[in-house]
C-alpha atoms as a PDB file:
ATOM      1  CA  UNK A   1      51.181  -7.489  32.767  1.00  0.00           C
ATOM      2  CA  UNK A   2      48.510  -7.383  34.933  1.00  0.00           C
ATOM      3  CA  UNK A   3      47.444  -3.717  33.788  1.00  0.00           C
ATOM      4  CA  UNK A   4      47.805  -4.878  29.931  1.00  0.00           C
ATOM      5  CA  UNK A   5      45.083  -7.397  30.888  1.00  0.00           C
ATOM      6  CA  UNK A   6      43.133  -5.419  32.054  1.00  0.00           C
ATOM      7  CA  UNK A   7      43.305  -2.610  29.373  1.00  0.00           C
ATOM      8  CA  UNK A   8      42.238  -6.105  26.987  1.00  0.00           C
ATOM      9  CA  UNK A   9      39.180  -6.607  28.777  1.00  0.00           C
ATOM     10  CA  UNK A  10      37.998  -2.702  28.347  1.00  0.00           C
ATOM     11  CA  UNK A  11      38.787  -2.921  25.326  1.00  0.00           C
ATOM     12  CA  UNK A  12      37.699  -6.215  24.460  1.00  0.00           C
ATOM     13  CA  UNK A  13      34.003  -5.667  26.197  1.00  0.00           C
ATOM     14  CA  UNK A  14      33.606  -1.955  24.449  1.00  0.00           C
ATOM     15  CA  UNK A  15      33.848  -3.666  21.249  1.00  0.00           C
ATOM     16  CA  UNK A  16      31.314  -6.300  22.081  1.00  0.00           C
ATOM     17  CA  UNK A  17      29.024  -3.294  23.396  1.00  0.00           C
ATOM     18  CA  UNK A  18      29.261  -1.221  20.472  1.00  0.00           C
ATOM     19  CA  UNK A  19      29.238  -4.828  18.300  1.00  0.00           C
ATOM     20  CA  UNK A  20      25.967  -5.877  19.564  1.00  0.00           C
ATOM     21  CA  UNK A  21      24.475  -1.994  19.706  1.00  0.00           C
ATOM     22  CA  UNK A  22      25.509  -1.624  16.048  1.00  0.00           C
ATOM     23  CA  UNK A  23      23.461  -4.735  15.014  1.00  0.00           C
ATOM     24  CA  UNK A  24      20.471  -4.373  17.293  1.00  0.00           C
ATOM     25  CA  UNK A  25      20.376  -0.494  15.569  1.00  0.00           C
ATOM     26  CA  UNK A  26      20.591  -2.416  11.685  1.00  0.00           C
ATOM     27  CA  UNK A  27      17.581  -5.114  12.795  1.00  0.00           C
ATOM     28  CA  UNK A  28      15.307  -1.802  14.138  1.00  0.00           C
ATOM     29  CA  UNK A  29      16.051  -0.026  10.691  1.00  0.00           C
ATOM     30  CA  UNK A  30      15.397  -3.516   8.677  1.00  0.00           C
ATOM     31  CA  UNK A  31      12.444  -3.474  10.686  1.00  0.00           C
ATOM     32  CA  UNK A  32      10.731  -0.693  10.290  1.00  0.00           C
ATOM     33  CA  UNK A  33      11.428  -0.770   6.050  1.00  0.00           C
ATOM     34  CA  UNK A  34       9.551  -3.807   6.408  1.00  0.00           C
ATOM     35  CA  UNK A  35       6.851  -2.050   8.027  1.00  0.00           C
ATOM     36  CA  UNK A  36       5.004  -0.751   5.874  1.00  0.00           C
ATOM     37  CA  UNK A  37       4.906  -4.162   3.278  1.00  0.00           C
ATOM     38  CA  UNK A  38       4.113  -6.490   6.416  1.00  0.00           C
ATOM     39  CA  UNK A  39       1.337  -4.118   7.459  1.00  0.00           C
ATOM     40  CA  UNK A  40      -0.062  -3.606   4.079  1.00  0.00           C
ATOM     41  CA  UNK A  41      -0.087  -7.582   3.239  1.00  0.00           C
ATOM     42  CA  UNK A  42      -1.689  -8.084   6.653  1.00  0.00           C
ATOM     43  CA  UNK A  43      -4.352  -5.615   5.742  1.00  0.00           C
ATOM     44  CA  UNK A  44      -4.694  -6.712   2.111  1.00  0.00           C
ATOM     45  CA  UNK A  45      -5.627 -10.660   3.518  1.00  0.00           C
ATOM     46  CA  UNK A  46      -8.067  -9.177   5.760  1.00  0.00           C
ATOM     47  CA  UNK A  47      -9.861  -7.331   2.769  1.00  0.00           C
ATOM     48  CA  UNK A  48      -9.532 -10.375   1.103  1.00  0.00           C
ATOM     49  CA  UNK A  49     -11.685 -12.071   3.657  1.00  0.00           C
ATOM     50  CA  UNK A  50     -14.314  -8.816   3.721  1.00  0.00           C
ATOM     51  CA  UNK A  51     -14.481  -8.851   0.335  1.00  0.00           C
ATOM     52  CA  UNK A  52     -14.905 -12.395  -0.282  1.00  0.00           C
ATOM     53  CA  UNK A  53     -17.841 -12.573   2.297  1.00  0.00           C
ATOM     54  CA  UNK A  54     -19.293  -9.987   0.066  1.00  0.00           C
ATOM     55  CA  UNK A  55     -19.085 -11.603  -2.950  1.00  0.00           C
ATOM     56  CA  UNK A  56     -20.407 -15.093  -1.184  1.00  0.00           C
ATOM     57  CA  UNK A  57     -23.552 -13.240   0.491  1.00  0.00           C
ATOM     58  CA  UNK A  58     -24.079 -11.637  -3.152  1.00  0.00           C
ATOM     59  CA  UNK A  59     -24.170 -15.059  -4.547  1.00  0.00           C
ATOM     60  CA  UNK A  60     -26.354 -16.635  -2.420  1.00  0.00           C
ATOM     61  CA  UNK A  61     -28.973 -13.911  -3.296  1.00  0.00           C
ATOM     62  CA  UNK A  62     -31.460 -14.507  -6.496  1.00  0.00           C
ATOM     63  CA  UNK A  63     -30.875 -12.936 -10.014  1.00  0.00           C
ATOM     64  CA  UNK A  64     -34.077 -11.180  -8.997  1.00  0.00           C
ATOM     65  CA  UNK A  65     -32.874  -9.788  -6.025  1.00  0.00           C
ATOM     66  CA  UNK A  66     -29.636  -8.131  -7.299  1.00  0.00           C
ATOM     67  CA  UNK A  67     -31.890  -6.618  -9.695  1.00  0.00           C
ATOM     68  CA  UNK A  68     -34.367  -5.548  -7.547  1.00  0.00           C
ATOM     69  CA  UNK A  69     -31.440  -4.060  -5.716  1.00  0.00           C
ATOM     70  CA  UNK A  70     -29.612  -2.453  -8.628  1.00  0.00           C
ATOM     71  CA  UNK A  71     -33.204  -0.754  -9.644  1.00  0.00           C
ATOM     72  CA  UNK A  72     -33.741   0.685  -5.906  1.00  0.00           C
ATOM     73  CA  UNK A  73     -30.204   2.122  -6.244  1.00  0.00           C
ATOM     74  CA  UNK A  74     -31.053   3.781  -9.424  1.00  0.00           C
ATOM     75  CA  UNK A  75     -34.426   5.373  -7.910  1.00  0.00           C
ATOM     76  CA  UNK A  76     -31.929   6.921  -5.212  1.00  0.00           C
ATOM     77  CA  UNK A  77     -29.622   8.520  -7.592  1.00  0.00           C
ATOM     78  CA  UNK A  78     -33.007  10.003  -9.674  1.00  0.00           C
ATOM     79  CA  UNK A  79     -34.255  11.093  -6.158  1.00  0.00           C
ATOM     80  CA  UNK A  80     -30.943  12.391  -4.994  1.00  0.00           C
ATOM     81  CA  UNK A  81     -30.624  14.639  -8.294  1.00  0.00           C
ATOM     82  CA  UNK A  82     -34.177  16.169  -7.685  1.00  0.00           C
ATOM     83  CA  UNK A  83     -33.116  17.113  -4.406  1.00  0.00           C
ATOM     84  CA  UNK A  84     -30.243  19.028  -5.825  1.00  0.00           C
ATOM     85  CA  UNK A  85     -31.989  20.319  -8.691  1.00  0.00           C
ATOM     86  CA  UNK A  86     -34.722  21.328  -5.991  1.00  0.00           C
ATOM     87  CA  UNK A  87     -37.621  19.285  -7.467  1.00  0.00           C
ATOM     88  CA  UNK A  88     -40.396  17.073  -5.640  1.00  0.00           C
ATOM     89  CA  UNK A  89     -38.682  13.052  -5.160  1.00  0.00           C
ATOM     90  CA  UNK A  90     -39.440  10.034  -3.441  1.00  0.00           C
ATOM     91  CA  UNK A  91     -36.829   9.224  -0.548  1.00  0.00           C
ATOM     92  CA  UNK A  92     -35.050   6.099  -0.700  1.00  0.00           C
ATOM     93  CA  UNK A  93     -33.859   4.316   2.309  1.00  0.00           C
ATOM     94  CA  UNK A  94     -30.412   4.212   1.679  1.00  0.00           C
ATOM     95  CA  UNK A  95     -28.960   1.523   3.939  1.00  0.00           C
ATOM     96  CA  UNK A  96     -32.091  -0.503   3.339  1.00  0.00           C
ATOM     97  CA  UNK A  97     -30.849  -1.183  -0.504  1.00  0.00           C
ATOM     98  CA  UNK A  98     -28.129  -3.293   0.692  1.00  0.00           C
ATOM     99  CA  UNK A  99     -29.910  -5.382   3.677  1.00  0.00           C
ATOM    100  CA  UNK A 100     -28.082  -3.040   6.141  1.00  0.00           C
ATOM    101  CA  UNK A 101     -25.021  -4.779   5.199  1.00  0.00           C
ATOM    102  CA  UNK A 102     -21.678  -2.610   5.902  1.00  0.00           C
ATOM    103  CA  UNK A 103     -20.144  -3.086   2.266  1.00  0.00           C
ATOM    104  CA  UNK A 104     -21.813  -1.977  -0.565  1.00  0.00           C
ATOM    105  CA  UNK A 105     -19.072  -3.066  -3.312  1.00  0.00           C
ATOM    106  CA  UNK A 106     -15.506  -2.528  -3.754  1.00  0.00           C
ATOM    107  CA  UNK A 107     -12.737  -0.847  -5.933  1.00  0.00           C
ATOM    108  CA  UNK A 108     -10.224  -2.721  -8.460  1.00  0.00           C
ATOM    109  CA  UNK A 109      -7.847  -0.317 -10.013  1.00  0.00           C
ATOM    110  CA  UNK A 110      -5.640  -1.841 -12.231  1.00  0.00           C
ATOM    111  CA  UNK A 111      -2.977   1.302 -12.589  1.00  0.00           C
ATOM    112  CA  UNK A 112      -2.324   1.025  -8.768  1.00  0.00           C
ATOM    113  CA  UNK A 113      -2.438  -2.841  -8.474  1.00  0.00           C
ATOM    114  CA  UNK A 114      -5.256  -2.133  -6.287  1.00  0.00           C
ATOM    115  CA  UNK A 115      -7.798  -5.504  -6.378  1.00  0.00           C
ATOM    116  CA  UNK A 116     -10.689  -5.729  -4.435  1.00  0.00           C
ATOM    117  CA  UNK A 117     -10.857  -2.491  -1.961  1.00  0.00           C
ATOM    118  CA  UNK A 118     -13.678  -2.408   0.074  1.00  0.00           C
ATOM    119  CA  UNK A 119     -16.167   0.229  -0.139  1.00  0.00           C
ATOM    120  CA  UNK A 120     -18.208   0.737   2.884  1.00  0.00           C
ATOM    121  CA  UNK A 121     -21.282   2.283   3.438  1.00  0.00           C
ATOM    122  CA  UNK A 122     -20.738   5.886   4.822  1.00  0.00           C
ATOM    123  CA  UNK A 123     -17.268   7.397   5.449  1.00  0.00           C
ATOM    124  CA  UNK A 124     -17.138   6.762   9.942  1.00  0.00           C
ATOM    125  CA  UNK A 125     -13.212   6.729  10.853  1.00  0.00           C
ATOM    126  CA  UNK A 126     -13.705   3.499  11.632  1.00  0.00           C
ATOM    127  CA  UNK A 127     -14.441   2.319   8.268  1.00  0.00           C
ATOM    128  CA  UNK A 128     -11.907   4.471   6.719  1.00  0.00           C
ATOM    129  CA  UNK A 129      -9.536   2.769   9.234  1.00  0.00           C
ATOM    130  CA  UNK A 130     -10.519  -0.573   7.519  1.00  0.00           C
ATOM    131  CA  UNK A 131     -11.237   0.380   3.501  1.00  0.00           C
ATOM    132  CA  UNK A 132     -12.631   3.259   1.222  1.00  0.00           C
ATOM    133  CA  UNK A 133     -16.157   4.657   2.404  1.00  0.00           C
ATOM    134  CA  UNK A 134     -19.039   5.830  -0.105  1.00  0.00           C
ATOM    135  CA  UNK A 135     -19.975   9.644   0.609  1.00  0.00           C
ATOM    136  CA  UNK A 136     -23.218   9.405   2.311  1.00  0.00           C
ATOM    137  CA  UNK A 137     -25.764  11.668  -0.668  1.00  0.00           C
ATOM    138  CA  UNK A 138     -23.503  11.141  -3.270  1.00  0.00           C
ATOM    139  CA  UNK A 139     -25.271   8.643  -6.302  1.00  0.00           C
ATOM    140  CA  UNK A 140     -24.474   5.005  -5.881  1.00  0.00           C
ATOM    141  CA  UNK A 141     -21.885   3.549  -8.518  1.00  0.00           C
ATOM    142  CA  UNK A 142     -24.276   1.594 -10.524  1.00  0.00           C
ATOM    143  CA  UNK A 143     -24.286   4.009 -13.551  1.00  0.00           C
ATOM    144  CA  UNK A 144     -26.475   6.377 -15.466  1.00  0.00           C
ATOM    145  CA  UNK A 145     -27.017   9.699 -16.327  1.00  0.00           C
ATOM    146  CA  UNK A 146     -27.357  12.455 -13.554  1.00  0.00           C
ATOM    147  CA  UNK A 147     -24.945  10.902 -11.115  1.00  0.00           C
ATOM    148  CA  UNK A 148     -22.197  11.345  -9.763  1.00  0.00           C
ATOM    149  CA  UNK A 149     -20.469   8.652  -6.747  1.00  0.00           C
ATOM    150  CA  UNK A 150     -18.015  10.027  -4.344  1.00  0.00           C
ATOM    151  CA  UNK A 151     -15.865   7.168  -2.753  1.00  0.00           C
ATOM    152  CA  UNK A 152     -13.115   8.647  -0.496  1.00  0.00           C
ATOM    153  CA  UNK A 153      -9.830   7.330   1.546  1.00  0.00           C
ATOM    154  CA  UNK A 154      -7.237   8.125   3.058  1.00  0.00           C
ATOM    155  CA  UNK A 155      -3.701   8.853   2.437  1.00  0.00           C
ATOM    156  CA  UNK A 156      -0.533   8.358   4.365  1.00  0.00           C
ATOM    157  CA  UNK A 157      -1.464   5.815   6.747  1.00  0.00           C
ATOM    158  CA  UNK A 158       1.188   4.279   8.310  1.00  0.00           C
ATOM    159  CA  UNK A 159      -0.082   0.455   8.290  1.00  0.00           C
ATOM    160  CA  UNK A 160      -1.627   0.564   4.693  1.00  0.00           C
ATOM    161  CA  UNK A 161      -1.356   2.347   1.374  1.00  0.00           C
ATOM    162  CA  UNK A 162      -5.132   2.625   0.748  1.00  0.00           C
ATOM    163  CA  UNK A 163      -5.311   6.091  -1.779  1.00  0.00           C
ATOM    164  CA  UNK A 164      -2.079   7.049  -0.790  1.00  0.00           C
ATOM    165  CA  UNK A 165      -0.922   6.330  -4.643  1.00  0.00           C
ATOM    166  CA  UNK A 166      -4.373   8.301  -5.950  1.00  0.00           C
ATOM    167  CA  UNK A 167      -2.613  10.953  -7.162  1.00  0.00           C
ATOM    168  CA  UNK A 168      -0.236   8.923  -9.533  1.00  0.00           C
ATOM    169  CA  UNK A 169      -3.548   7.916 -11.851  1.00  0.00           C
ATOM    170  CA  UNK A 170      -3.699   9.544 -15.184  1.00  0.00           C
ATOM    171  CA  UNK A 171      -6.318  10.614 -17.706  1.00  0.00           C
ATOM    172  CA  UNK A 172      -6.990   7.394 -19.262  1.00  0.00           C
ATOM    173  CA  UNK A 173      -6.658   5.241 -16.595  1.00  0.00           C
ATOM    174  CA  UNK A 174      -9.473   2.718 -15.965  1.00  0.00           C
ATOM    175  CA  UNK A 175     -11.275   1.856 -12.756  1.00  0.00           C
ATOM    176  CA  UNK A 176     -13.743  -0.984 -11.613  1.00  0.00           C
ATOM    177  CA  UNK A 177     -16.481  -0.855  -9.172  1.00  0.00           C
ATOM    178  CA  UNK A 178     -18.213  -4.264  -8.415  1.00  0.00           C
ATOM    179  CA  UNK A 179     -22.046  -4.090  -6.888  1.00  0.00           C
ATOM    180  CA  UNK A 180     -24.439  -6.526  -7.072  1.00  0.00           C
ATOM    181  CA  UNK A 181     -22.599  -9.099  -8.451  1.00  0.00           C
ATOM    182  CA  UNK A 182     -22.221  -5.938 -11.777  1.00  0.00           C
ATOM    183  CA  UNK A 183     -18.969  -4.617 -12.976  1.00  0.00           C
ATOM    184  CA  UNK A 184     -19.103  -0.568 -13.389  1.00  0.00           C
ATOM    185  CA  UNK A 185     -16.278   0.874 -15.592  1.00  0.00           C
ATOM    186  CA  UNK A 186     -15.103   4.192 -15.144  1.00  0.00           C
ATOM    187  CA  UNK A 187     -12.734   5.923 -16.957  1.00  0.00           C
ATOM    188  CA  UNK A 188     -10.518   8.503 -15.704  1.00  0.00           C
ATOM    189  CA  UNK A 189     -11.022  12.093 -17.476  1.00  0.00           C
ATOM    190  CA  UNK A 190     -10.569  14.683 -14.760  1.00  0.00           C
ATOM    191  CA  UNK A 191      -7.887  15.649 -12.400  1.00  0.00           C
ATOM    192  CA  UNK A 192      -8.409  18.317  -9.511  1.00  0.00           C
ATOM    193  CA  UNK A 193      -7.075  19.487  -6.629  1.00  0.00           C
ATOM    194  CA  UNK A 194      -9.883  21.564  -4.557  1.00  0.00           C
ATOM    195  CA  UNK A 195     -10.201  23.222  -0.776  1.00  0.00           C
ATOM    196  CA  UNK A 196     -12.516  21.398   1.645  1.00  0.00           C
ATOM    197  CA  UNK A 197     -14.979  23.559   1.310  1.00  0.00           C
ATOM    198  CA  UNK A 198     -15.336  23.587  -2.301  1.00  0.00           C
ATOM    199  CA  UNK A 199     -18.132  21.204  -1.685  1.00  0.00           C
ATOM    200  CA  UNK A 200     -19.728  22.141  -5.353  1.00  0.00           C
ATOM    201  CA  UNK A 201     -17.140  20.285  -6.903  1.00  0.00           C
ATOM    202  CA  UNK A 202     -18.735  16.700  -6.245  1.00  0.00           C
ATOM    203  CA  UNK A 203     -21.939  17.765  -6.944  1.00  0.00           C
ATOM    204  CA  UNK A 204     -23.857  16.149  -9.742  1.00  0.00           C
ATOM    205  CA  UNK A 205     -23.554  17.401 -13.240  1.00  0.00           C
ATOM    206  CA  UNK A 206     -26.686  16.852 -15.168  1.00  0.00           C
ATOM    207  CA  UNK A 207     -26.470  14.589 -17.930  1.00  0.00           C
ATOM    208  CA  UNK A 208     -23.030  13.198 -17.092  1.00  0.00           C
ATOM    209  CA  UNK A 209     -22.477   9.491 -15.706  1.00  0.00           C
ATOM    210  CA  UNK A 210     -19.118   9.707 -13.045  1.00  0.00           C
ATOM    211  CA  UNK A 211     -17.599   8.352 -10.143  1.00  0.00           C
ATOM    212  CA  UNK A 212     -15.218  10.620  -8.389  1.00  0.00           C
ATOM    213  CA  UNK A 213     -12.108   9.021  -5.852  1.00  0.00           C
ATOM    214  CA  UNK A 214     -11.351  11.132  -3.555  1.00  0.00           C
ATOM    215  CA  UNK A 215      -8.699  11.691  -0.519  1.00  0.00           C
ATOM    216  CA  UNK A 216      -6.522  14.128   1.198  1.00  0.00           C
ATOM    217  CA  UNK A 217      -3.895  15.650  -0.382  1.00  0.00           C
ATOM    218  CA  UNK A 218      -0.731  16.741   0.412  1.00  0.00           C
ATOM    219  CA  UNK A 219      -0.223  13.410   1.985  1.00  0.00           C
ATOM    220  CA  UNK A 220       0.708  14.256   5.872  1.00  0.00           C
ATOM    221  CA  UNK A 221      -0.546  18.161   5.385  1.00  0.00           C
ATOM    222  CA  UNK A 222      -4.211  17.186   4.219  1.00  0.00           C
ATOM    223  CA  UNK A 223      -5.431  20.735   3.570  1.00  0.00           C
ATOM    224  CA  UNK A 224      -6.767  20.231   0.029  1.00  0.00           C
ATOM    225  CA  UNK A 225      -8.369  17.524  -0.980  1.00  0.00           C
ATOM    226  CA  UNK A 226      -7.709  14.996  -4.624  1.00  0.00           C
ATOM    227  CA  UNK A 227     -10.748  14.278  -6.680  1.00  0.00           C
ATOM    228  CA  UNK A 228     -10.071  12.002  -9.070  1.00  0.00           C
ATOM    229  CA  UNK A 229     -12.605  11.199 -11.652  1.00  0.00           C
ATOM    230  CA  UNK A 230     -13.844   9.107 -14.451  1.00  0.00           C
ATOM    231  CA  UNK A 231     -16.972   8.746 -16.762  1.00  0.00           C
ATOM    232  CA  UNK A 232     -18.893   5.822 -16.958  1.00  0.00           C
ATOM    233  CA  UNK A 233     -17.529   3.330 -19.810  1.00  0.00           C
ATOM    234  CA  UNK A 234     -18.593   0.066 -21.392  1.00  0.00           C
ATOM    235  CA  UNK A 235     -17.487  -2.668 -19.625  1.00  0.00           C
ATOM    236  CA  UNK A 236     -16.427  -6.476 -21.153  1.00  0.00           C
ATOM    237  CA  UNK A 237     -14.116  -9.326 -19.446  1.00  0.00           C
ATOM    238  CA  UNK A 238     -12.868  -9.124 -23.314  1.00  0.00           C
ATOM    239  CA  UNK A 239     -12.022  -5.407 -23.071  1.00  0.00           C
ATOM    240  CA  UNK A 240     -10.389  -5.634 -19.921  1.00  0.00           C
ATOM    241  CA  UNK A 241      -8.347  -8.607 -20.559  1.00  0.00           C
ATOM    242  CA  UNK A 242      -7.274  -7.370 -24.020  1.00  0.00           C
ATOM    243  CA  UNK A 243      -6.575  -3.203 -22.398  1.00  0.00           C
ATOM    244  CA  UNK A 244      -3.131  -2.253 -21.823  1.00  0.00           C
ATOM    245  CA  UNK A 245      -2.128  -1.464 -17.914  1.00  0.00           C
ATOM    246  CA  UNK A 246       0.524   0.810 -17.371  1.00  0.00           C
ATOM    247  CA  UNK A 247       1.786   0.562 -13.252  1.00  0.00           C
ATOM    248  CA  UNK A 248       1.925   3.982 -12.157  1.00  0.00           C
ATOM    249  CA  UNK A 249       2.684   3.107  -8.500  1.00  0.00           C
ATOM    250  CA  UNK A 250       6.081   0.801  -8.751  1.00  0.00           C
ATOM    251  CA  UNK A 251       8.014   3.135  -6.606  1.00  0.00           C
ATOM    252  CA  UNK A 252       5.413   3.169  -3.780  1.00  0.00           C
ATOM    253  CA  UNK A 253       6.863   3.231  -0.265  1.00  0.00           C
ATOM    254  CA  UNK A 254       6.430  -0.673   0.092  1.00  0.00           C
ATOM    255  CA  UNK A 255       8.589  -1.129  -3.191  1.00  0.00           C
ATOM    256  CA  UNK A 256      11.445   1.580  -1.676  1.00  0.00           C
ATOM    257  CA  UNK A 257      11.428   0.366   1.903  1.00  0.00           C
ATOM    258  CA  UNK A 258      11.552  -3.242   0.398  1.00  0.00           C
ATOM    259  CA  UNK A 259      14.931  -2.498  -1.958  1.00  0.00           C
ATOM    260  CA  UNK A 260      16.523  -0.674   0.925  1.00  0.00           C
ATOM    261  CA  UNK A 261      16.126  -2.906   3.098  1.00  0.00           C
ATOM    262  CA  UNK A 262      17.902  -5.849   0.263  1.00  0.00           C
ATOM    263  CA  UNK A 263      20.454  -2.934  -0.346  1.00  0.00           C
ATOM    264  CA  UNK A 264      21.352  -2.826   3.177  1.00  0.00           C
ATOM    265  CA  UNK A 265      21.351  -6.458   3.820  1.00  0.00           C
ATOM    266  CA  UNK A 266      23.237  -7.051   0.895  1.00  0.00           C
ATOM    267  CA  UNK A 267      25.719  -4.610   1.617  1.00  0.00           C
ATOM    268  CA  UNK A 268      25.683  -6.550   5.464  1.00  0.00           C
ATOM    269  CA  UNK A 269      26.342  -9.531   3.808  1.00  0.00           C
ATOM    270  CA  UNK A 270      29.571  -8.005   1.982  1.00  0.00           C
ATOM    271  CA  UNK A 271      30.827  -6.371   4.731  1.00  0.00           C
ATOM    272  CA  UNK A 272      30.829  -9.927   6.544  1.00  0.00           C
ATOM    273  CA  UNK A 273      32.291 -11.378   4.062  1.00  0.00           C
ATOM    274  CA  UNK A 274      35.083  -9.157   3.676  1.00  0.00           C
ATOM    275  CA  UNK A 275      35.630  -8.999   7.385  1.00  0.00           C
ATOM    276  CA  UNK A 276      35.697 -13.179   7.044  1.00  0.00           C
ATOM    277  CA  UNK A 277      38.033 -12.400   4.145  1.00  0.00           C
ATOM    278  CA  UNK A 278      40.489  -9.893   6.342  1.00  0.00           C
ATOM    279  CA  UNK A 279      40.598 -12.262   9.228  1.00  0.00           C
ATOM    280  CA  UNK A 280      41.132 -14.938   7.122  1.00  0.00           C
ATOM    281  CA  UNK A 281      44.211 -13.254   5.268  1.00  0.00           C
ATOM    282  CA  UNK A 282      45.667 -12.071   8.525  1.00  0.00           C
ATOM    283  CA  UNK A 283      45.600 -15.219   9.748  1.00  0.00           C
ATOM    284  CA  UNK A 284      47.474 -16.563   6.761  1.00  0.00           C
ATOM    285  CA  UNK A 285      50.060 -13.581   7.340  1.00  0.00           C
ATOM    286  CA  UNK A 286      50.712 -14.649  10.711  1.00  0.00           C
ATOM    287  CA  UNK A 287      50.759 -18.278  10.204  1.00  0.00           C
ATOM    288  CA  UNK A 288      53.940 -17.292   7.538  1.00  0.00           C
ATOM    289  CA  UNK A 289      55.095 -15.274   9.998  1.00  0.00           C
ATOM    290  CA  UNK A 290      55.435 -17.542  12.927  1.00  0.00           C
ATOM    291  CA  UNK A 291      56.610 -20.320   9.894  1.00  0.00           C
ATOM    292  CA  UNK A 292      59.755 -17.546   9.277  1.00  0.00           C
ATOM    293  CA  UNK A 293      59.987 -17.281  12.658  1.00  0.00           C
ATOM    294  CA  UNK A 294      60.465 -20.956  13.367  1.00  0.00           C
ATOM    295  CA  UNK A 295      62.984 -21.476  10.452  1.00  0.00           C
ATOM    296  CA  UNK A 296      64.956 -18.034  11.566  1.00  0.00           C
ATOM    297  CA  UNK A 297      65.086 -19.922  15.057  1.00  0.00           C
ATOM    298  CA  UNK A 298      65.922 -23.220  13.565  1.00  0.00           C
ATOM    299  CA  UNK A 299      68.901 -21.992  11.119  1.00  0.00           C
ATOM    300  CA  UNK A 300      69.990 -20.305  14.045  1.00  0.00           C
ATOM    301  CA  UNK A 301      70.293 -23.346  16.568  1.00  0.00           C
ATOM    302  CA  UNK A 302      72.385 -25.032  13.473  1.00  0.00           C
ATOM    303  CA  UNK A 303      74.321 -21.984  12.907  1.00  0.00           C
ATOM    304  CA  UNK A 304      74.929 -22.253  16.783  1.00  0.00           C
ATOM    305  CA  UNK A 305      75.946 -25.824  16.958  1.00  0.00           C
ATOM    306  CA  UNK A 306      78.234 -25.835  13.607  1.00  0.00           C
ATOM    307  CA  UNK A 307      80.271 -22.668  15.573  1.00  0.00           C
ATOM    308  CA  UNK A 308      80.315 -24.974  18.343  1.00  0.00           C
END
């Protein structure tokens, strides 16, 4: 009896082991689906709060000095394209345009759900850790002819999505830039995939008006790089209210980590509740069973007394 007991025990406390194991193992793997959502909505509220500081210090400032900085931008991009086409220009201090201030405007791109990115001044790791970063003598994205911004990102972060999704835009697709209080359309017409030192490609094409997005590409390899990138457009609340949006990014790694992680809970929950089920049905089986048992002993005692 004693050794029966015993055996019990083992293998009472290697089921409780493995029980326990088991779930910790499930919570870890729930866990780290989750991941990449949690991260990414952390990181999304704290862009909401750089973004929204932006937009507040651009409204304090006077009609006359968002124009004042608008026209100063657009004497850097004529001076930056006489550089490159090797005439005499006028150097601009670039940080000076916007007050030293480390945001100069931010990205909204509908096709990606993306809504107020920050674009900061220069592309330092540390502001690529935080947002997009505008490619230091590239044209700044307030429009017109001879220019050409570069905003770049990165792709494959593991805490936020960033332009991990850049390469799932389309010709057609339309995306926002918002400086000095302006809205600058662009819309996308070109799709390329180039080696880093293809440096050429970003350079300015007279007469044309563009913005080019650019990021690493393949995501995790990084030795090309994606240049998305769109002409200058009109731009109307009306327009963009009334313009279709067709989500290319649904099946981002937020959206799949999020419906495993339901598919495997779900499937948790099932399991439980067939397990509840099973224990619940033996238990029924062996209540019948000791009810048999009972009237098999009672018929017997009668049968025993009426021979008596």
């Amino acid at each position: 009896m004693k050794k029966e007991e015993k055996k019990k025990k083992k293998k009472s406390a290697s089921y409780y082991f493995w029980d326990i194991l088991t779930k910790a193992a499930f919570i870890v793997m729930i866990l780290a689906l989750l991941y990449p959502f949690v991260s990414e909505s952390i990181e999304n509220q704290r862009r909401g709060t750089i973004t929204s500081k932006y937009e507040n210090a651009m409204n304090k400032k006077t009609q006359a000095e968002l124009d004042r900085a608008f026209e100063l931008s657009q004497k850097y991009n004529e001076a930056l394209f006489d550089q490159q086409e090797g005439r005499p220009f006028t150097p601009v201090d670039y940080r000076q345009i916007f007050l030293y201030n480390p945001v100069m405007a931010y990205l909204e791109i509908p096709a990606l759900k993306m809504d107020k990115m920050p674009i900061y001044l220069g592309t330092s790791m540390n502001d690529l850790d935080k947002g997009l970063g505008h490619l230091e003598h590239t044209s700044i994205p307030v429009g017109g002819d001879n220019t050409r911004a570069v905003i770049t990102g990165h792709s494959g972060l593991k805490n936020q999505i960033l332009f991990s999704d850049l390469n799932k835009l389309e010709k057609g697709d339309v995306f926002y830039v918002h400086i000095f209080s302006r809205t600058i359309a662009y819309q996308v017409d070109q799709i390329e995939t180039i080696r880093p030192e293809e440096v050429d490609k970003v350079k300015i094409i007279p007469g044309r008006d563009l913005a080019t997005l650019l990021t690493c590409t393949p995501i995790g390899i990084n030795s090309h790089r994606l240049l998305v990138t769109g002409k200058h457009i009109p731009y109307s609340k009306k327009v963009k209210k009334k313009a279709p949006v067709v989500q290319r990014n649904f099946w981002n790694i937020q959206n799949i980590g999020l419906l495993i992680a339901f598919l495997l809970i779900l499937l948790f929950i099932l399991f439980k509740l067939f397990k509840m089920y099973q224990k619940r049905r033996d238990r029924k089986k062996q209540e019948e069973l000791e009810k048999q048992e009972i009237k098999s002993q009672e018929k017997a005692e009668k049968d025993d007394q009426e021979d008596q």
